[in-house]
C-alpha atoms as a PDB file:
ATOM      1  CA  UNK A   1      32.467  -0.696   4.483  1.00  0.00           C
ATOM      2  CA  UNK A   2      28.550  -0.993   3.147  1.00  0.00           C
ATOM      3  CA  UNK A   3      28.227  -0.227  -0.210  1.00  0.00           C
ATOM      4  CA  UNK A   4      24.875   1.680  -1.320  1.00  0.00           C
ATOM      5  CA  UNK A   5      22.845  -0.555  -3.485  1.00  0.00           C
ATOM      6  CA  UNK A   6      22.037   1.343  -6.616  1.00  0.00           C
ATOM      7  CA  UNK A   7      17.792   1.615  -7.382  1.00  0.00           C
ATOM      8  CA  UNK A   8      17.207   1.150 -10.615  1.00  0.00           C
ATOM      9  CA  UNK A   9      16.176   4.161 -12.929  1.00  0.00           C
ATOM     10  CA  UNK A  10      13.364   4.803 -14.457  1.00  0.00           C
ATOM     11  CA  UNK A  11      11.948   4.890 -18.264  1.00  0.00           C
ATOM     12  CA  UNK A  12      14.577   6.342 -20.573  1.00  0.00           C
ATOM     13  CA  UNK A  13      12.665   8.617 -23.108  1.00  0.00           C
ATOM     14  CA  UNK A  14      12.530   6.024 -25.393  1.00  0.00           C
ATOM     15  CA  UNK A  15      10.456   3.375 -23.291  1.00  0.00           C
ATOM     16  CA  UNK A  16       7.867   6.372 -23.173  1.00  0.00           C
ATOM     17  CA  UNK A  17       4.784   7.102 -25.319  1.00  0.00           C
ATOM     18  CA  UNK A  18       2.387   9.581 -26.047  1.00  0.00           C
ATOM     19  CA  UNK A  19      -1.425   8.697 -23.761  1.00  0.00           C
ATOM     20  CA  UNK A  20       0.614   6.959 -21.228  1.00  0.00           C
ATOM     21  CA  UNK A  21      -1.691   7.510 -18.202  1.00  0.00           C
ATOM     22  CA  UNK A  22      -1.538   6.715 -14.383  1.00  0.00           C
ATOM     23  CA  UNK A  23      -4.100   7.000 -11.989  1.00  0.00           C
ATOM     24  CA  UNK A  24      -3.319   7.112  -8.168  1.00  0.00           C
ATOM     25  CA  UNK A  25      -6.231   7.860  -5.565  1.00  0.00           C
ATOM     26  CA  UNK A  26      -4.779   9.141  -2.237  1.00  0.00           C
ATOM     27  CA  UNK A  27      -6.689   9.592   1.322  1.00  0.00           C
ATOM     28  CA  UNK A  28      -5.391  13.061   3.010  1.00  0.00           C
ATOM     29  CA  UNK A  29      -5.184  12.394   6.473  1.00  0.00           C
ATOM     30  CA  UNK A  30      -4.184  13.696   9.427  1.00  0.00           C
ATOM     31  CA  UNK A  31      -0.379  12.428   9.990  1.00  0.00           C
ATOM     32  CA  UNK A  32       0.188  13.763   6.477  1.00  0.00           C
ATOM     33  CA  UNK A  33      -0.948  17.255   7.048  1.00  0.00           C
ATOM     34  CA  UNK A  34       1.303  16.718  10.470  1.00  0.00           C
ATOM     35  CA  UNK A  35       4.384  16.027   8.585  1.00  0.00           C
ATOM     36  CA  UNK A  36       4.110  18.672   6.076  1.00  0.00           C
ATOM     37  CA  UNK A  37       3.521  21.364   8.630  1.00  0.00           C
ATOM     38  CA  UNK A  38       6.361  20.067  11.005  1.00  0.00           C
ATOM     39  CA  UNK A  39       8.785  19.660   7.806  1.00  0.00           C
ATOM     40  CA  UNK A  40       7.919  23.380   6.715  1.00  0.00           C
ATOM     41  CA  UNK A  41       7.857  24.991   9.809  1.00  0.00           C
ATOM     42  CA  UNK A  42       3.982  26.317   7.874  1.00  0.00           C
ATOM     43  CA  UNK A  43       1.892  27.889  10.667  1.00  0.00           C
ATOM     44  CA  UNK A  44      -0.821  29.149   8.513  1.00  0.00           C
ATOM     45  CA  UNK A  45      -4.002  28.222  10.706  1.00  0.00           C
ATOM     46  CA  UNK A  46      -5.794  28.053   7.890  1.00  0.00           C
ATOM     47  CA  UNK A  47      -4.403  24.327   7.501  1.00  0.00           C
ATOM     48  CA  UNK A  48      -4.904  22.993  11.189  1.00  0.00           C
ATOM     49  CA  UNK A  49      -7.248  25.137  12.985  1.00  0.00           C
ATOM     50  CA  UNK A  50     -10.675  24.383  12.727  1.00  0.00           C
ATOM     51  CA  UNK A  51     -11.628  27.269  14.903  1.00  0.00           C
ATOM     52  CA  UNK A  52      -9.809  29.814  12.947  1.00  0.00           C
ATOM     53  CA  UNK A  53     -11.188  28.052   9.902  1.00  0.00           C
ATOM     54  CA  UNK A  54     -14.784  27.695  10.792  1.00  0.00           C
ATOM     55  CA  UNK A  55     -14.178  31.859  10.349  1.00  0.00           C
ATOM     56  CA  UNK A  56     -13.160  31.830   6.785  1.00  0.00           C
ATOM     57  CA  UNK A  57     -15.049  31.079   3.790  1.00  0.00           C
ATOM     58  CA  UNK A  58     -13.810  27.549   3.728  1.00  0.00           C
ATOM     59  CA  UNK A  59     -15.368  26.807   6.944  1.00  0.00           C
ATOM     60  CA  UNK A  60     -12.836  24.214   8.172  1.00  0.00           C
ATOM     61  CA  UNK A  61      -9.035  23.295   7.246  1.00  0.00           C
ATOM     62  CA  UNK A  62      -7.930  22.545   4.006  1.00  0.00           C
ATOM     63  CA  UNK A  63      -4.771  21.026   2.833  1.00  0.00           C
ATOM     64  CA  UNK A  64      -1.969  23.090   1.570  1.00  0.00           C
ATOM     65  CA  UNK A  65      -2.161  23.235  -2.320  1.00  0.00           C
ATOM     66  CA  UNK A  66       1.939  22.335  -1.834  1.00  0.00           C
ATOM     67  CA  UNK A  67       0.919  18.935  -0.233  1.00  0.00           C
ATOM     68  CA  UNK A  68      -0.866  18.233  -3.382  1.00  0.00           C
ATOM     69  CA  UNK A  69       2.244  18.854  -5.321  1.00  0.00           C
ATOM     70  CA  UNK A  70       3.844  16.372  -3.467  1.00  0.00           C
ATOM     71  CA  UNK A  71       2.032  13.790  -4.475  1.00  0.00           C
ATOM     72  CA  UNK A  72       2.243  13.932  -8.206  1.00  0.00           C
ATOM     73  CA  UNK A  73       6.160  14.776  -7.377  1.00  0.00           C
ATOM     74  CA  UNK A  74       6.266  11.318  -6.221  1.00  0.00           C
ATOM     75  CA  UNK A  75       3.972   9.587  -8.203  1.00  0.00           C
ATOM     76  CA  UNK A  76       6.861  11.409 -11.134  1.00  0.00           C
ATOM     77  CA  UNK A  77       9.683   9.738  -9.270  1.00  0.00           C
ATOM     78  CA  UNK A  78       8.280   6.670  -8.528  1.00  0.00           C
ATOM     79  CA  UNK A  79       6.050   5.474 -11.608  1.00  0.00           C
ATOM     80  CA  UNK A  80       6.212   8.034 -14.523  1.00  0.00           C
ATOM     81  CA  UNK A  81       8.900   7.857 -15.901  1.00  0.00           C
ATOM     82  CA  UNK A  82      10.246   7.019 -12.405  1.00  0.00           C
ATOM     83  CA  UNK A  83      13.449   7.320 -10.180  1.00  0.00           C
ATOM     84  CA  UNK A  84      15.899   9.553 -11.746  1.00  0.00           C
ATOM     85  CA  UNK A  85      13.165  12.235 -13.225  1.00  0.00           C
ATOM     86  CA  UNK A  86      13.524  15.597 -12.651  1.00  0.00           C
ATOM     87  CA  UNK A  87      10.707  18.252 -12.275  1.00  0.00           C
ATOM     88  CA  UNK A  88      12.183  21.169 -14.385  1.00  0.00           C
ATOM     89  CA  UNK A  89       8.887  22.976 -14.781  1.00  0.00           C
ATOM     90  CA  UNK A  90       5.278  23.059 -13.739  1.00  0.00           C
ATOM     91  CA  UNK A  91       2.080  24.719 -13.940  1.00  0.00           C
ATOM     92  CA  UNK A  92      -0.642  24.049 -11.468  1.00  0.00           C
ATOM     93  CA  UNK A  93      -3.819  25.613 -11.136  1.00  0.00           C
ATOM     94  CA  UNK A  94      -5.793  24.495  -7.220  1.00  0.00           C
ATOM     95  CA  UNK A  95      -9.759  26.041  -8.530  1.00  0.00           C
ATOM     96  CA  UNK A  96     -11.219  24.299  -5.502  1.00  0.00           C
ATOM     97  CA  UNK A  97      -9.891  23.643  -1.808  1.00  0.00           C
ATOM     98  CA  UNK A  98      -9.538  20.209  -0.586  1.00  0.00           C
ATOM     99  CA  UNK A  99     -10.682  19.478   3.013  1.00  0.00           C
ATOM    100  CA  UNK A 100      -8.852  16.790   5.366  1.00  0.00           C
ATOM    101  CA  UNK A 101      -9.987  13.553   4.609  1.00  0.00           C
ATOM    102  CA  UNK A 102     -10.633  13.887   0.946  1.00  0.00           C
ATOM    103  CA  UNK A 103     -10.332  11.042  -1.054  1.00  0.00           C
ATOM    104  CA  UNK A 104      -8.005  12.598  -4.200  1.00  0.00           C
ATOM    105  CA  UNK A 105      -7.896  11.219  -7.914  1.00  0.00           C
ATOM    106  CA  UNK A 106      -4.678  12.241  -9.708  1.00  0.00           C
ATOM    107  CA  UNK A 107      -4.839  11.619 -13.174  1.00  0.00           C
ATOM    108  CA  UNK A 108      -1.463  12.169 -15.467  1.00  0.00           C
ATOM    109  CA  UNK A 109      -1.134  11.340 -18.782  1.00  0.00           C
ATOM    110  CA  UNK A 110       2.097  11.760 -20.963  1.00  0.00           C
ATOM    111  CA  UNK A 111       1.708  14.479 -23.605  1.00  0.00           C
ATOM    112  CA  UNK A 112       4.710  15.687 -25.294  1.00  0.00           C
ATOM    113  CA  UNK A 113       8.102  13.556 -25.773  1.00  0.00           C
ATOM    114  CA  UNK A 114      10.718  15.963 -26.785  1.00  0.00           C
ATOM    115  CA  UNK A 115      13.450  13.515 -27.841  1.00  0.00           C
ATOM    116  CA  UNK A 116      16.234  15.629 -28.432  1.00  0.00           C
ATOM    117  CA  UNK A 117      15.731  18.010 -25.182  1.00  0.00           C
ATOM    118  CA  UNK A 118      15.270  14.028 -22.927  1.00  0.00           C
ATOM    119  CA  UNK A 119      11.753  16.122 -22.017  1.00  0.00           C
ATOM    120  CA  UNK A 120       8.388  14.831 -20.872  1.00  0.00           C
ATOM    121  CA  UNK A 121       5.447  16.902 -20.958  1.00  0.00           C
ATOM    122  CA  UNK A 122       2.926  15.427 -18.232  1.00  0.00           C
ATOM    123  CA  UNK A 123      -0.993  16.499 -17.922  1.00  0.00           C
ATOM    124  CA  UNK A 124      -2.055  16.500 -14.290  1.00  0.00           C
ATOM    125  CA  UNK A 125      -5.452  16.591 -13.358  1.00  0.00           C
ATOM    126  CA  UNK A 126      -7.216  15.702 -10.265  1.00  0.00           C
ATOM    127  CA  UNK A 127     -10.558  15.391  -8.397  1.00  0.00           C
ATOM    128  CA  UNK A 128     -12.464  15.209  -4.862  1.00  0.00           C
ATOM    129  CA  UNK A 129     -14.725  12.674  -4.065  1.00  0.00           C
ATOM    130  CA  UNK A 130     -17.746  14.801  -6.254  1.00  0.00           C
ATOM    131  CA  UNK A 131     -15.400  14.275  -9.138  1.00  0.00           C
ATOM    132  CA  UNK A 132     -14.955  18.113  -8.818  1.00  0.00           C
ATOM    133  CA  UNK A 133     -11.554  19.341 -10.446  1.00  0.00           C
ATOM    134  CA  UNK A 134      -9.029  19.860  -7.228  1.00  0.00           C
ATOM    135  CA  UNK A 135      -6.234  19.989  -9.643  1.00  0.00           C
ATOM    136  CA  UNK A 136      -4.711  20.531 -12.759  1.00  0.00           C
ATOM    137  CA  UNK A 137      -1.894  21.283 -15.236  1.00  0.00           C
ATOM    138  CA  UNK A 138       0.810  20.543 -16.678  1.00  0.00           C
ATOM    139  CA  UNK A 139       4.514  19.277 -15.627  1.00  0.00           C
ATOM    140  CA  UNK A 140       8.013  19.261 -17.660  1.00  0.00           C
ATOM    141  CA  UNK A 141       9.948  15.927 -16.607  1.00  0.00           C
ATOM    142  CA  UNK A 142      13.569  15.774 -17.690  1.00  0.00           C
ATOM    143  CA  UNK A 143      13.746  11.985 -18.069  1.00  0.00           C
ATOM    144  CA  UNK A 144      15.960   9.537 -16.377  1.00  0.00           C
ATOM    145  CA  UNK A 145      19.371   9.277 -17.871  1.00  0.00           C
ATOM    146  CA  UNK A 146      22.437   6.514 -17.427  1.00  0.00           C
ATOM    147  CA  UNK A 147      25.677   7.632 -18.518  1.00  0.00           C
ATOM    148  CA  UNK A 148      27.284   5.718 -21.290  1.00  0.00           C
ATOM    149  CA  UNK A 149      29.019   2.632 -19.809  1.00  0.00           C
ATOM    150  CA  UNK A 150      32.369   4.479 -20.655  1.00  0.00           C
ATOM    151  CA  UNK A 151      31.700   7.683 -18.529  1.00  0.00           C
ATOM    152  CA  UNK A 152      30.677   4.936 -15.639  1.00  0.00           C
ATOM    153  CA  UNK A 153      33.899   3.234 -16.080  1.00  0.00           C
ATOM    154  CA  UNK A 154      35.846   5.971 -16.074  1.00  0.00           C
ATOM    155  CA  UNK A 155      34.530   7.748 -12.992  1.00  0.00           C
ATOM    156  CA  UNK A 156      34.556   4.330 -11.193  1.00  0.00           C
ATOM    157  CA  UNK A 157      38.515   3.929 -12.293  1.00  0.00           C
ATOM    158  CA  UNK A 158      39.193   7.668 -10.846  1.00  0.00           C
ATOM    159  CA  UNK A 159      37.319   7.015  -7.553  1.00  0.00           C
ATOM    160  CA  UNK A 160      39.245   3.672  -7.411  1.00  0.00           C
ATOM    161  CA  UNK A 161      36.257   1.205  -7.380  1.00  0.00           C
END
């Protein structure tokens, strides 16, 4: 029998400070917007068409404001504070569209620490290739926890590891 191997977790509270920042720049392309659509069944033309779009007052498809979403969700669980975060709130305001093949700038930057509540308060902000806010707001990260060695023991002892 294969045994999982166990990814490490991320920043405890404690390894986390106030003006921590990371910057990620991102290139929406095509097989992204393919994904998204095909994993959420999304048929809003508005996305893919560029026939249907030419008709609105975008002019051509833009990328769902979700797919944006995703990225910082990731950029949460992989970097800041990393694998084992949990998004228990967030605020996000889109103010301009962003059109396939945009070159994104996400910007987050640790605000708030709440030590007794494990919570991380996270400033998002991000911009299109003008530097033209695509993005922002504001995200509520419960941080990445281990259990006390004791509580690992003991569950490992019950399941007979």
């Amino acid at each position: 029998m294969l045994k999982n191997k166990r990814k490490s977790i991320g920043k405890d509270i404690t390894e986390l400070e106030i003006g921590e920042r990371l910057h990620l720049t991102e290139k929406i392309e095509d097989k992204d917007l393919m994904l998204y659509l095909g994993l959420t069944n999304d048929a809003n033309p508005l996305y893919l068409q560029h026939d249907y779009a030419a008709e609105t007052i975008y002019g051509q498809p833009i990328v769902p404001p979700i797919m944006l979403t995703g990225i910082v969700t990731a950029a949460i669980s992989k970097h800041m504070p990393g694998p084992g975060a949990h998004i228990i709130n967030q605020q996000l305001h889109f103010p301009k569209p962003v059109y396939h093949y945009s070159i994104v700038e996400f910007f987050l930057e640790i605000t708030k620490l709440d030590i007794q509540l494990n919570q991380v308060t996270i400033q998002v902000d991000a911009t299109d290739e003008e530097e033209e806010r695509i993005m922002s707001g504001e995200v509520v990260v419960i941080a990445p926890q281990k259990l006390p060695v004791k509580a690992v023991q003991t569950k490992e002892t019950a399941n007979g590891d």
